[in-house]
Protein backbone atom coordinates (compact mmCIF):
# COMPACT_ATOMS: atom_id res chain seq x y z
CA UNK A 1 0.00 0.00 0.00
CA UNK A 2 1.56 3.11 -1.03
CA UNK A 3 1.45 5.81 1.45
CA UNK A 4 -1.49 8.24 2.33
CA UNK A 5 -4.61 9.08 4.03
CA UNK A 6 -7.22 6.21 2.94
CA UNK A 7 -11.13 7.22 4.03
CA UNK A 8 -13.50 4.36 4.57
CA UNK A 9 -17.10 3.90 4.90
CA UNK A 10 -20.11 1.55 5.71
CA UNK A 11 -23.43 0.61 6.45
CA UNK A 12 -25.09 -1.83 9.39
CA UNK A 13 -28.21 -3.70 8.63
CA UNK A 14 -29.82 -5.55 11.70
CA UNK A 15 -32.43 -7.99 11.27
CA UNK A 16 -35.01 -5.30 11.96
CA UNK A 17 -34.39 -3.73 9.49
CA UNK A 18 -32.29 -0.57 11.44
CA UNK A 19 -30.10 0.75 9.54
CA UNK A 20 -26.19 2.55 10.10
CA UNK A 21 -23.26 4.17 8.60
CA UNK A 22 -19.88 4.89 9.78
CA UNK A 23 -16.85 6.06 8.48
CA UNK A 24 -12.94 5.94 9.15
CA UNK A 25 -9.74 7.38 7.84
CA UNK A 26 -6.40 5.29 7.65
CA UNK A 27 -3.37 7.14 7.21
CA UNK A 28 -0.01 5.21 6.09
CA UNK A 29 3.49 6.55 6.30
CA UNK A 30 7.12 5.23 5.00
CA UNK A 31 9.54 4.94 8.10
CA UNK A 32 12.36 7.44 7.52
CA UNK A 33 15.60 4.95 6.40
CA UNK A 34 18.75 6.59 6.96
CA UNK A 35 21.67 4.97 4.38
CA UNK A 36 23.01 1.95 5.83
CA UNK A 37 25.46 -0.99 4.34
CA UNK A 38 26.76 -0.53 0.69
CA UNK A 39 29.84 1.40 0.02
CA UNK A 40 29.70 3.15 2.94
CA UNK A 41 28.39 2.47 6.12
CA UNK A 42 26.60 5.45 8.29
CA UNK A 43 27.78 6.26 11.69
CA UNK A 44 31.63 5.08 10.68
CA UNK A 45 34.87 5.71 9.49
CA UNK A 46 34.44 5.65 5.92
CA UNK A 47 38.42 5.51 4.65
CA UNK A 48 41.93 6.43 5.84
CA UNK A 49 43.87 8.47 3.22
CA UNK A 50 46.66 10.07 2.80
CA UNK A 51 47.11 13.79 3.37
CA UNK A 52 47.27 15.21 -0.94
CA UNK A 53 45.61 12.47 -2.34
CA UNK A 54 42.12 12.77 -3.23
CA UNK A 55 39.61 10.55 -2.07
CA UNK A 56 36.30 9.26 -3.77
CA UNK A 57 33.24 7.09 -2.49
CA UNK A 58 29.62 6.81 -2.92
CA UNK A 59 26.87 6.40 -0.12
CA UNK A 60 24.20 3.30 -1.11
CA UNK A 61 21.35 2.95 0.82
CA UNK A 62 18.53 0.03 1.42
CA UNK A 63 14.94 -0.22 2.63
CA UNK A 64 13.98 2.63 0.28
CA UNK A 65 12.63 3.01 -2.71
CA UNK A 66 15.67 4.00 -4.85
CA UNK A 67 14.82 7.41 -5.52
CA UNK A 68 16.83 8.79 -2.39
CA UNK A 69 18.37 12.47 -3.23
CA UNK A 70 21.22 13.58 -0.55
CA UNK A 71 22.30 17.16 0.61
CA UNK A 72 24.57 18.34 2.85
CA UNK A 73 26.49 21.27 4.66
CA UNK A 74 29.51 20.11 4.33
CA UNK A 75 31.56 23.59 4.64
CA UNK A 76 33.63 22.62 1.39
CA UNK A 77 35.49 19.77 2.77
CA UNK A 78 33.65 17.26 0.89
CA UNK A 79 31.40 17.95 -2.08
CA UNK A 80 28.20 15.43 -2.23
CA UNK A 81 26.42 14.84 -5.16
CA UNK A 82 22.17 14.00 -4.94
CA UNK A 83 22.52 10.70 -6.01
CA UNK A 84 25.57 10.09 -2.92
CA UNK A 85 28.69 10.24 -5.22
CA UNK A 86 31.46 11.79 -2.30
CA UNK A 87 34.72 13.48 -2.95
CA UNK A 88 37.73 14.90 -0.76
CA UNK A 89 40.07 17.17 -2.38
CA UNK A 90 43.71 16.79 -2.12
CA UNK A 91 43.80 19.46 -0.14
CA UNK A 92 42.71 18.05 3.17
CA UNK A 93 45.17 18.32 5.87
CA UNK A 94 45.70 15.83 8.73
CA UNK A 95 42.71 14.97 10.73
CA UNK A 96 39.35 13.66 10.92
CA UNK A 97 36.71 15.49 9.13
CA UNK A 98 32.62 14.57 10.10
CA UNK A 99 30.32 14.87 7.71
CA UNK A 100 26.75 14.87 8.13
CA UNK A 101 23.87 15.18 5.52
CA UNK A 102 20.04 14.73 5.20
CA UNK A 103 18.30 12.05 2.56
CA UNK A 104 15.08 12.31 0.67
CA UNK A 105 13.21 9.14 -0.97
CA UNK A 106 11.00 11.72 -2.94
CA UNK A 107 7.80 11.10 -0.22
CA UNK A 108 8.95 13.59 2.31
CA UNK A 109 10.70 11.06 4.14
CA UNK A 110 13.94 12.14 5.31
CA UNK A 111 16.78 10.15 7.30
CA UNK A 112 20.08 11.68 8.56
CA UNK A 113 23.13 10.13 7.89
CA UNK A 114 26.69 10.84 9.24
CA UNK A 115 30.18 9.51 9.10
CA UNK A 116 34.14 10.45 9.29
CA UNK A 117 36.85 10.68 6.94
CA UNK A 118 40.14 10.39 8.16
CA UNK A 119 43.45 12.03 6.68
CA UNK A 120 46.36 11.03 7.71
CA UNK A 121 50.29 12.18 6.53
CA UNK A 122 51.71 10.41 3.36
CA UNK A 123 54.58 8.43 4.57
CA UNK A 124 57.61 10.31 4.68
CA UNK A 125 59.83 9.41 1.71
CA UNK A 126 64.23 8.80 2.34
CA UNK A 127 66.61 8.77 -0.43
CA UNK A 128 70.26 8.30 0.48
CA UNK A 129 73.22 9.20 -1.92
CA UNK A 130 74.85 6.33 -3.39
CA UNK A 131 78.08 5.63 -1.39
CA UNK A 132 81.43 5.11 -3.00
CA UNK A 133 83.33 2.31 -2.22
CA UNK A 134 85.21 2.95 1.38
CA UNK A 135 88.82 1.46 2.98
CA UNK A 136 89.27 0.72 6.75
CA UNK A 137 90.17 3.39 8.84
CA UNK A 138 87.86 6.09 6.54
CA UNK A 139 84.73 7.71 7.78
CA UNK A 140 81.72 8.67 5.39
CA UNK A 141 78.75 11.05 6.21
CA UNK A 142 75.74 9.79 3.69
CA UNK A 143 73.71 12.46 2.13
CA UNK A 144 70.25 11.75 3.32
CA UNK A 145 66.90 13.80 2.11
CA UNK A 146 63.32 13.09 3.89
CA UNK A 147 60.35 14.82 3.25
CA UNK A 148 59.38 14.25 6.85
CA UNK A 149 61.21 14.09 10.73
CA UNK A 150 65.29 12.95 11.18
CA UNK A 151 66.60 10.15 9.53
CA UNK A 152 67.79 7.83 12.41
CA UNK A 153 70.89 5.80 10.47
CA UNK A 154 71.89 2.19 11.99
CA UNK A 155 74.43 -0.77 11.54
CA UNK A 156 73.56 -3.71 11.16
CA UNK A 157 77.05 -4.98 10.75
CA UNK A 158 78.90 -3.33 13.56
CA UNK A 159 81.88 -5.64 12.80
CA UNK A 160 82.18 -3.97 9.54
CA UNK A 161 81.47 0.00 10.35
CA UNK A 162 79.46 1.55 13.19
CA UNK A 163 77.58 4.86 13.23
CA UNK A 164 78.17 7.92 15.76
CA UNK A 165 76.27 11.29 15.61
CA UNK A 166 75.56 10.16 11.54
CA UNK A 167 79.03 9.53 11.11
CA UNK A 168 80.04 6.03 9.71
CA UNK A 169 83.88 4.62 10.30
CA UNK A 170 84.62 1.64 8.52
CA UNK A 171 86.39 -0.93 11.20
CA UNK A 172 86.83 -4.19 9.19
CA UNK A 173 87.19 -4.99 5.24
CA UNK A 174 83.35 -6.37 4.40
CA UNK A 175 79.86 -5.13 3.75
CA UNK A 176 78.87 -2.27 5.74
CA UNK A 177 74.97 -2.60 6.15
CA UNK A 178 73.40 0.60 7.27
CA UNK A 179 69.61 1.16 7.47
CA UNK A 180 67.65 4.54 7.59
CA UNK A 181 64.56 5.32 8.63
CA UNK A 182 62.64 7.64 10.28
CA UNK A 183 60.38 6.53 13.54
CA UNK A 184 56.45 7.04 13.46
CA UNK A 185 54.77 9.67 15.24
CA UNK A 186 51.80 11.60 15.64
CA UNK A 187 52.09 13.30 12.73
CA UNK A 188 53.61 11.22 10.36
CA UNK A 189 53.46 7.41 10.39
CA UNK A 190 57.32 5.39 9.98
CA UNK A 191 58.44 5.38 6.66
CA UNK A 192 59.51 2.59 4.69
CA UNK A 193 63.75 1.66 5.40
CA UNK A 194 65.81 2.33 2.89
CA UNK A 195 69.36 0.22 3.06
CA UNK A 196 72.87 0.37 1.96
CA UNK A 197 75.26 -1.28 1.47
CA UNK A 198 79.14 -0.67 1.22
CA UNK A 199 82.49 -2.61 0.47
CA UNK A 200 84.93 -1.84 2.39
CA UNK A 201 88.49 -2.98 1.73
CA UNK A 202 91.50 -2.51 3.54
CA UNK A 203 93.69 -0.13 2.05
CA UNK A 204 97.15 -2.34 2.22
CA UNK A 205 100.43 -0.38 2.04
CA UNK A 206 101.58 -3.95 2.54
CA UNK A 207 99.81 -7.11 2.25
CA UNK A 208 101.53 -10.60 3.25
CA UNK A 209 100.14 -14.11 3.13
CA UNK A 210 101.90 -16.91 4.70
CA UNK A 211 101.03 -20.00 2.64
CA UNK A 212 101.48 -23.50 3.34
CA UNK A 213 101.30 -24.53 7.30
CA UNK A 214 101.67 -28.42 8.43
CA UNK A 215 98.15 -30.08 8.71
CA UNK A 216 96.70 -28.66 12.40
CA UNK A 217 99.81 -26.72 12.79
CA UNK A 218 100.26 -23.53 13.58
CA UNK A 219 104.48 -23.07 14.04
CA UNK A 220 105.89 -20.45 11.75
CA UNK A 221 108.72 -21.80 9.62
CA UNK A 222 111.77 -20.22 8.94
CA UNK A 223 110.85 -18.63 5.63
CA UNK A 224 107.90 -17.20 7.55
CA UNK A 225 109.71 -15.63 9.95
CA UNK A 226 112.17 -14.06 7.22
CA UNK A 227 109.02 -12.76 5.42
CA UNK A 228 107.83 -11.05 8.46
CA UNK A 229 111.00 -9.63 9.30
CA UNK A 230 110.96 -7.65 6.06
CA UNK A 231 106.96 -6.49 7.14
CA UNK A 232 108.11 -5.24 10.03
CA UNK A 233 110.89 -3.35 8.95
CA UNK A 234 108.67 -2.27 6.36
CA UNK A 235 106.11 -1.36 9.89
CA UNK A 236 108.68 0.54 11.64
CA UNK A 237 108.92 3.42 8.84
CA UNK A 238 105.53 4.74 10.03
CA UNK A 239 104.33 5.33 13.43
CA UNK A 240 100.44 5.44 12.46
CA UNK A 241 100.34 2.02 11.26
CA UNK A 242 97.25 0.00 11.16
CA UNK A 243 97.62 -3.93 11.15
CA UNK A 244 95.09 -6.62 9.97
CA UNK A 245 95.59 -10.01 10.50
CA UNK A 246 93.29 -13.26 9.23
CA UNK A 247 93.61 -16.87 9.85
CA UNK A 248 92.43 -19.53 7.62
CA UNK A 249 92.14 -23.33 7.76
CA UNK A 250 91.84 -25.62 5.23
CA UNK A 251 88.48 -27.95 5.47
CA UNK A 252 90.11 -30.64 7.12
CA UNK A 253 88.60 -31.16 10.47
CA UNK A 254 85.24 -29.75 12.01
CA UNK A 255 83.93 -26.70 12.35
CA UNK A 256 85.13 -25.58 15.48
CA UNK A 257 88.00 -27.05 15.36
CA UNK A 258 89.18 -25.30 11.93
CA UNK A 259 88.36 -21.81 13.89
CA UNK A 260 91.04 -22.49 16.80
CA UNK A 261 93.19 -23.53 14.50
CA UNK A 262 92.82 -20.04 12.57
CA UNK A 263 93.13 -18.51 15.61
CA UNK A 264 96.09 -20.15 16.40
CA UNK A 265 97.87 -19.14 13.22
CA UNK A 266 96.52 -15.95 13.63
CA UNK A 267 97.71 -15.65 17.06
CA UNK A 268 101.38 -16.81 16.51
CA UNK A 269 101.75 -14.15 13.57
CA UNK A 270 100.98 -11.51 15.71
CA UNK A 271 102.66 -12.24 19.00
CA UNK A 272 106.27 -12.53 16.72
CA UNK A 273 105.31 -9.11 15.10
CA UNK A 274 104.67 -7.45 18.03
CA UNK A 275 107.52 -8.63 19.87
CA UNK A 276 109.96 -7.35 16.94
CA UNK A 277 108.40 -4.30 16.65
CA UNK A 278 108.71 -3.45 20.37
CA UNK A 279 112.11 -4.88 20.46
CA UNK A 280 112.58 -2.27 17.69
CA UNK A 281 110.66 0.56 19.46
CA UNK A 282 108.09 1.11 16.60
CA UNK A 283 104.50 1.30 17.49
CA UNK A 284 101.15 0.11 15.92
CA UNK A 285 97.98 2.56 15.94
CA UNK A 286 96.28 -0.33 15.83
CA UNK A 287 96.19 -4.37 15.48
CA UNK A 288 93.14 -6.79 14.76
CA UNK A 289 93.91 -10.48 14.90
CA UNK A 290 91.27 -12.85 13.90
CA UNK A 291 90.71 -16.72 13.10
CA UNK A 292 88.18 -17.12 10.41
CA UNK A 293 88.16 -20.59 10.31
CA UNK A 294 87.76 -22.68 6.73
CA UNK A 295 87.14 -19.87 4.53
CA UNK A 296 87.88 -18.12 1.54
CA UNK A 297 89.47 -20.76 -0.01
CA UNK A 298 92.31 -19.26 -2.60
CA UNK A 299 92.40 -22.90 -3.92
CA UNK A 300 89.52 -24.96 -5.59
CA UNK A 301 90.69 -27.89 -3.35
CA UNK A 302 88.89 -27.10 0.23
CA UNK A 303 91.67 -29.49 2.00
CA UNK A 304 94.52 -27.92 0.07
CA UNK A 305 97.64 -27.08 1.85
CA UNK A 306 97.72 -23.42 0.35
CA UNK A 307 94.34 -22.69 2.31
CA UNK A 308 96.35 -23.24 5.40
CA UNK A 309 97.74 -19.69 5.83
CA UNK A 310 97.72 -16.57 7.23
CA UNK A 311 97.13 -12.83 5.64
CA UNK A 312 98.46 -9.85 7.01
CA UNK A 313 97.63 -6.23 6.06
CA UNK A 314 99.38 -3.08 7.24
CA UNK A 315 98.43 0.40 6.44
């Protein structure tokens, strides 16, 4: 029954031939339907966006007849077409915007509708210059540009290089890791980490290896000690020297086994150096002595004697 005011009559006839008539009106209304379900649903948060992008949406409504025609006040934030198509500009700046509006199904029937639209920042964006290849010993500043708060920069390869007050010094030959980012906060949300990564090599004014040690030995032999004789002469010329100082194993034996037995090798290279070059009163700026196990084979036999050695860099 569509809606309206209906009038009805009739007539009573008794047996006795009395006779009546009465009458009645029956008014029907449509229940006011505000927009619910569809695209977007009344009373909530309708999107999250980011702060310059536009947004777009459309109300849909049920229990109506179809023929619903929207308005609203919306103060310019938000334009709202009669037949519910929304749109934010671009322009919006952070926040939450409520928007409220008044429906028509064409009967006089209104509903009110309402819901939110919040903006939030775009995600900062980081770009970092590329880095140039660095040596041990250097330092290196990177060139970082954010379009929102400070870059925090981190090492994930503190071996390698660490980072002070945004200043990287390389430690170690190997792949400096570094990650930047920028931390989330009320105004801007984290932005995505950018990484980089950097060889560093050691820059060798010198660089000995001493090839050939007896299976899960670690005694220098006398050419060894001849050859580090002339490094340390070689040392003594400069006071500001830097000293690096890897040993290897060959892959016979375990694991752990072939890293105290680089250690060893490692360990016996530097005690004799030291000793000569204090006997000699030179001094080192500084010494690293490490046993890196079974590694970096320089021959494609794993078990080969020549993988049993020690390198040494000075710089």
């Amino acid at each position: 029954m569509a809606h309206g005011v209906y009038l009805v009559s009739g007539t009573d006839v008794d047996a006795s031939s009395d006779a009546g008539s009465w009458t009645y009106t029956l008014t029907v209304t449509l229940t006011a339907v505000a927009p619910r379900g569809g695209t977007i649903a009344e009373g909530t948060s309708i999107a999250s966006v980011n702060a310059g992008t536009a947004f777009t949406g459309t109300i849909a409504t049920t229990g109506n007849d179809g023929s619903v025609t929207f308005s609203t006040s919306a103060g310019g934030s938000f334009t709202v077409s009669p037949s519910g198509a929304i749109s934010a500009p671009s322009s919006l700046t952070p926040g939450v915007y409520a928007l409220s509006g008044i429906d028509s199904d064409g009967h006089g029937d209104t509903g009110v509708w309402t819901f939110t639209l919040t903006v939030v920042a775009a995600p900062p964006t980081i770009s970092v210059a590329p880095a140039a290849p660095g040596a041990v010993g250097q330092t290196y500043t990177p060139v970082v540009v954010s379009s929102g708060p400070m870059v925090t920069i981190t090492s994930s390869t503190p071996a390698v290089c660490r980072v002070r007050n945004g200043v990287v010094t390389y430690l170690a030959s190997g792949t400096c890791a570094l990650s930047f980012v920028t931390a989330a906060s009320v105004d801007y949300p984290a932005a995505t980490t950018v990484t980089q990564h950097i060889t560093v090599r050691v820059p060798a004014k010198v660089h000995l290896t001493l090839f050939d040690f007896a299976n899960d030995e670690w005694a220098l032999t006398p050419s060894m000690l001849n050859r580090l004789n002339v490094l340390a002469r070689t040392i003594m010329r400069d006071d500001d020297t830097h000293i690096s100082i890897s040993g290897y194993a060959s892959s016979t034996g375990g694991v752990a086994h072939n890293v105290l037995l680089s250690r060893k090798r490692a360990a016996v290279v530097t005690r004799y150096l030291l000793a000569g070059l204090k006997d000699d009163g030179a001094t080192v700026a500084a010494l690293r002595s490490l046993g890196r196990g079974a590694a970096n084979f320089v021959s494609p036999d794993s078990a080969a004697a020549v993988n049993r050695r020690v390198s040494v860099y000075a710089w």
